[in-house]
N, C-alpha and C. Protein backbone atom coordinates (compact mmCIF):
# COMPACT_ATOMS: atom_id res chain seq x y z
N UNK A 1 0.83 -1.19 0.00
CA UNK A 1 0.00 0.00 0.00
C UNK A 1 0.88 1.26 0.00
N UNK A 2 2.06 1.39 0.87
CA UNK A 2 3.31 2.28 0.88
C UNK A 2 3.33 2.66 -0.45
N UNK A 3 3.84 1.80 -1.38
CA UNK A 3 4.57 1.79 -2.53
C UNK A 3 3.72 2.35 -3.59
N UNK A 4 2.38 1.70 -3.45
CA UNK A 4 1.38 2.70 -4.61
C UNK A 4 0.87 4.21 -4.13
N UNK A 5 0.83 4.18 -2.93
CA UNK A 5 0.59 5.67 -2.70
C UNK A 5 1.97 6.45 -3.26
N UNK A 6 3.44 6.03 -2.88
CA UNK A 6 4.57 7.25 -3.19
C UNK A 6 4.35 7.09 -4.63
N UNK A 7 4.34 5.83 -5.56
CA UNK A 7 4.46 5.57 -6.64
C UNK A 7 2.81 7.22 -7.28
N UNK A 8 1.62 6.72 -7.15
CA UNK A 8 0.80 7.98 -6.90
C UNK A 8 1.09 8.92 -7.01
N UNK A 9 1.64 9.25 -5.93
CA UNK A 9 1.95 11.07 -5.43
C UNK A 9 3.44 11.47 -6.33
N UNK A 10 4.12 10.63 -6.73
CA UNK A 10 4.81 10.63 -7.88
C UNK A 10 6.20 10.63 -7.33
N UNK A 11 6.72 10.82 -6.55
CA UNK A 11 7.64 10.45 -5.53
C UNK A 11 7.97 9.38 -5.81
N UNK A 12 9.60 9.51 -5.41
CA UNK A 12 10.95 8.02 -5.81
C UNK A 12 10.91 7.31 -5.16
N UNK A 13 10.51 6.14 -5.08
CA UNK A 13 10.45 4.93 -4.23
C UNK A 13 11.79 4.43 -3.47
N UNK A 14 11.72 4.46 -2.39
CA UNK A 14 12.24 4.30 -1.11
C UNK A 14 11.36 2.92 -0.14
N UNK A 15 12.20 2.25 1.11
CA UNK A 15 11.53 1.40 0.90
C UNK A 15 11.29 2.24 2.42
N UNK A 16 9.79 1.62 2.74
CA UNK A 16 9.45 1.99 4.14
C UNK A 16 10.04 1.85 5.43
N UNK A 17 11.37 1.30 5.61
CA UNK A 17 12.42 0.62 6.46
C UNK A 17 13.02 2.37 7.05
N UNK A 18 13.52 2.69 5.40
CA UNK A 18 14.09 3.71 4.96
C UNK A 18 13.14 5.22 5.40
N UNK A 19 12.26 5.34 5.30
CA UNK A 19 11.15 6.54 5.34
C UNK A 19 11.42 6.52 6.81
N UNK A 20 11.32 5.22 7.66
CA UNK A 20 11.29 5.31 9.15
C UNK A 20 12.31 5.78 9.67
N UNK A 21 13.22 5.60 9.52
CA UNK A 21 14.67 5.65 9.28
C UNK A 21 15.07 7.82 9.01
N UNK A 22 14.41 7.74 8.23
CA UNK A 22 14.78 9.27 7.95
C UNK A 22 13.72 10.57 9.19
N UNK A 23 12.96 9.41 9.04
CA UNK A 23 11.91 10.37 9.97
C UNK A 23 12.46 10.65 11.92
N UNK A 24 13.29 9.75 12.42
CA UNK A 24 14.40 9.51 12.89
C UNK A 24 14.90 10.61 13.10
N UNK A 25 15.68 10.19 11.91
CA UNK A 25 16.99 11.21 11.99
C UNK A 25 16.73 12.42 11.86
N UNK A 26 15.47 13.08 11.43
CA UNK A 26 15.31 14.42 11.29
C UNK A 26 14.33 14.83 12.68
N UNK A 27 13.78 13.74 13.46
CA UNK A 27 13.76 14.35 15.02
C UNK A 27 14.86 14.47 15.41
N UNK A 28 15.92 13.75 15.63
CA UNK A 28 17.44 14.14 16.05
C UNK A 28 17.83 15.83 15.97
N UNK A 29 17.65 15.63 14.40
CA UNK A 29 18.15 17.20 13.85
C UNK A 29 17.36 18.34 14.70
N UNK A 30 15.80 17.84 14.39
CA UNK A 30 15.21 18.98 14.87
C UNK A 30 15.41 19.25 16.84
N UNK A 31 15.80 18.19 17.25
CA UNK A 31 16.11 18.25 19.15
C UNK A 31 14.74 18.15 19.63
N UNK A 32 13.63 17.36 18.93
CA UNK A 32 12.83 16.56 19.61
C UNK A 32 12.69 15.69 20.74
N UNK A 33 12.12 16.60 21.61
CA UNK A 33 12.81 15.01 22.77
C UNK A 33 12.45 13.80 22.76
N UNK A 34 13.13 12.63 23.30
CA UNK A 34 13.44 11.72 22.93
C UNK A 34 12.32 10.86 23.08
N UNK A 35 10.90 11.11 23.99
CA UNK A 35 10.21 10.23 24.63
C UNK A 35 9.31 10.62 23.65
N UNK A 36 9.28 11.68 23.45
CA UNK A 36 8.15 12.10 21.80
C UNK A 36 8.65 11.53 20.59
N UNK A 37 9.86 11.15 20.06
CA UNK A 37 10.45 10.20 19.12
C UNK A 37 9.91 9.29 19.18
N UNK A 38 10.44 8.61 20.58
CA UNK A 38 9.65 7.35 20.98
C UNK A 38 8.05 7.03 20.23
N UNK A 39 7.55 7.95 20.84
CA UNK A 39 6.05 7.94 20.51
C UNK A 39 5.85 7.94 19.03
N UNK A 40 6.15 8.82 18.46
CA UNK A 40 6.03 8.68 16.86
C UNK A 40 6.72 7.85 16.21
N UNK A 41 7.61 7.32 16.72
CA UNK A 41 8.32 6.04 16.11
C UNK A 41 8.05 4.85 16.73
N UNK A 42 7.06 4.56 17.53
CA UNK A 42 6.15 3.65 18.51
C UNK A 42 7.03 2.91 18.50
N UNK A 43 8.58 2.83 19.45
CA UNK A 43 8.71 2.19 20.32
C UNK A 43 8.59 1.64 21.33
N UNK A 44 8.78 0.55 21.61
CA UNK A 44 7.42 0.39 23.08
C UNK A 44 8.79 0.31 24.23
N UNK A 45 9.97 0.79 23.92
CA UNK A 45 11.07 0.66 24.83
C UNK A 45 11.84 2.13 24.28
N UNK A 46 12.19 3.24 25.18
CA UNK A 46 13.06 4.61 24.99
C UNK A 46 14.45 3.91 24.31
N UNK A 47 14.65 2.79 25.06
CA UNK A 47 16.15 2.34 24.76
C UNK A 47 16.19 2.35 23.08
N UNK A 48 15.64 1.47 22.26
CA UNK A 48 15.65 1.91 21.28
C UNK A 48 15.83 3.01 20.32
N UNK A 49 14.98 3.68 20.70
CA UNK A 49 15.15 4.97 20.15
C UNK A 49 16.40 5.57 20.24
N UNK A 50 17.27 5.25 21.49
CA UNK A 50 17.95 6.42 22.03
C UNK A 50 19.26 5.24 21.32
N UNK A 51 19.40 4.33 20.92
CA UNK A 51 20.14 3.72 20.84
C UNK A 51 20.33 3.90 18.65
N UNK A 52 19.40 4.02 18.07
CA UNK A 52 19.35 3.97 17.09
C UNK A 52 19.75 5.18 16.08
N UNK A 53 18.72 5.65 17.02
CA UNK A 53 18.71 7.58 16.81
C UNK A 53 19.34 8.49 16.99
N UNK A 54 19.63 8.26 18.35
CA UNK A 54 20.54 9.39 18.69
C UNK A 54 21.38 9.44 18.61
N UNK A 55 22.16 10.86 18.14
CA UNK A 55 22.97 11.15 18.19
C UNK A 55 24.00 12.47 18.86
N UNK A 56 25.52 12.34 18.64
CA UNK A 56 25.72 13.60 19.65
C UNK A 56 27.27 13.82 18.56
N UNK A 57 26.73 14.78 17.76
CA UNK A 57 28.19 15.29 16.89
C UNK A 57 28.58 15.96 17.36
N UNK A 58 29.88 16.44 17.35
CA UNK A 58 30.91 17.21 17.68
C UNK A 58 30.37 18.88 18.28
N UNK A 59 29.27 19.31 17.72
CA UNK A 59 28.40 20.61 17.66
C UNK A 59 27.87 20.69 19.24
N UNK A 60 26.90 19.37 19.14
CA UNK A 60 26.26 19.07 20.28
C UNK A 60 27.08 18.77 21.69
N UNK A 61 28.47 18.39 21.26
CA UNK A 61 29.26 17.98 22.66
C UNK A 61 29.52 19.58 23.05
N UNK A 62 30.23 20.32 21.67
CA UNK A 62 30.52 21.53 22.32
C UNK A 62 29.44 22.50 23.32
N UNK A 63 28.78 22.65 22.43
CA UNK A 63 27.40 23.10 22.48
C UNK A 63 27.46 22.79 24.70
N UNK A 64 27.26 21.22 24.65
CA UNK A 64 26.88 21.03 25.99
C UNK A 64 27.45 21.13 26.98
N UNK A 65 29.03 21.20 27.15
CA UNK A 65 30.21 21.84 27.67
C UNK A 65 29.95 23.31 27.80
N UNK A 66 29.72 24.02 27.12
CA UNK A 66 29.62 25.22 26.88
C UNK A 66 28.72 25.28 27.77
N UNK A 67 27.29 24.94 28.05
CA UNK A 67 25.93 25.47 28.83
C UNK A 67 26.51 24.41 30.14
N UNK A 68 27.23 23.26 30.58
CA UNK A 68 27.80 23.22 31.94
C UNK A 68 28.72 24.11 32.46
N UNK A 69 29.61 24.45 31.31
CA UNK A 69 30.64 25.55 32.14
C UNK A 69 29.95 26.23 32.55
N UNK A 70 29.07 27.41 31.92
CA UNK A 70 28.30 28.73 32.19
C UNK A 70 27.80 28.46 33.00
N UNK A 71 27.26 27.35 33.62
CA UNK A 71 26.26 26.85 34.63
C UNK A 71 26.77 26.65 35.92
N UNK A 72 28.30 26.55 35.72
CA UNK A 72 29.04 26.65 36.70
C UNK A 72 30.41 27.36 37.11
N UNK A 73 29.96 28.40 36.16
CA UNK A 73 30.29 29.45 36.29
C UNK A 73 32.17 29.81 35.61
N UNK A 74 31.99 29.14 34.64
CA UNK A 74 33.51 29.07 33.71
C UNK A 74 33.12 30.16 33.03
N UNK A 75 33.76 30.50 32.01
CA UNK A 75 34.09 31.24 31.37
C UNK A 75 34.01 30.27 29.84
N UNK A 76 34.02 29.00 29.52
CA UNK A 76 33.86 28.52 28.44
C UNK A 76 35.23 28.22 28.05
């Protein structure tokens, strides 16, 4: 049913593994929290999600260093 609706709407076929998969990774991007991922990606365990999905690039480590120092009063 996937396949004739994208095929339809005229859209490049991808397989639905893949669609799940991207939908994922662009809660990541967007900093969705993780238990709302969960939910829209109906895992019935966080671990999953957090294991599949998440991620923490180089941006995000700085990024989080940065808001502990300030928090404790560094200078960065």
């Amino acid at each position: 049913m996937f396949g004739l609706r994208v095929r339809r709407a005229g859209l490049r076929v991808i397989s639905l593994r893949n669609t799940r998969h991207t939908c994922g990774a662009l809660l990541v991007v967007l900093k969705v929290h993780p238990k709302a991922a969960r939910r829209i990606l109906r895992h019935s365990q966080i671990a999953m999600t957090m294991e599949v999905y998440s991620a923490a690039g180089d941006e995000d480590v700085r990024a989080a260093l940065d808001q502990l120092s300030a928090a404790m009063g560094g200078s960065g």
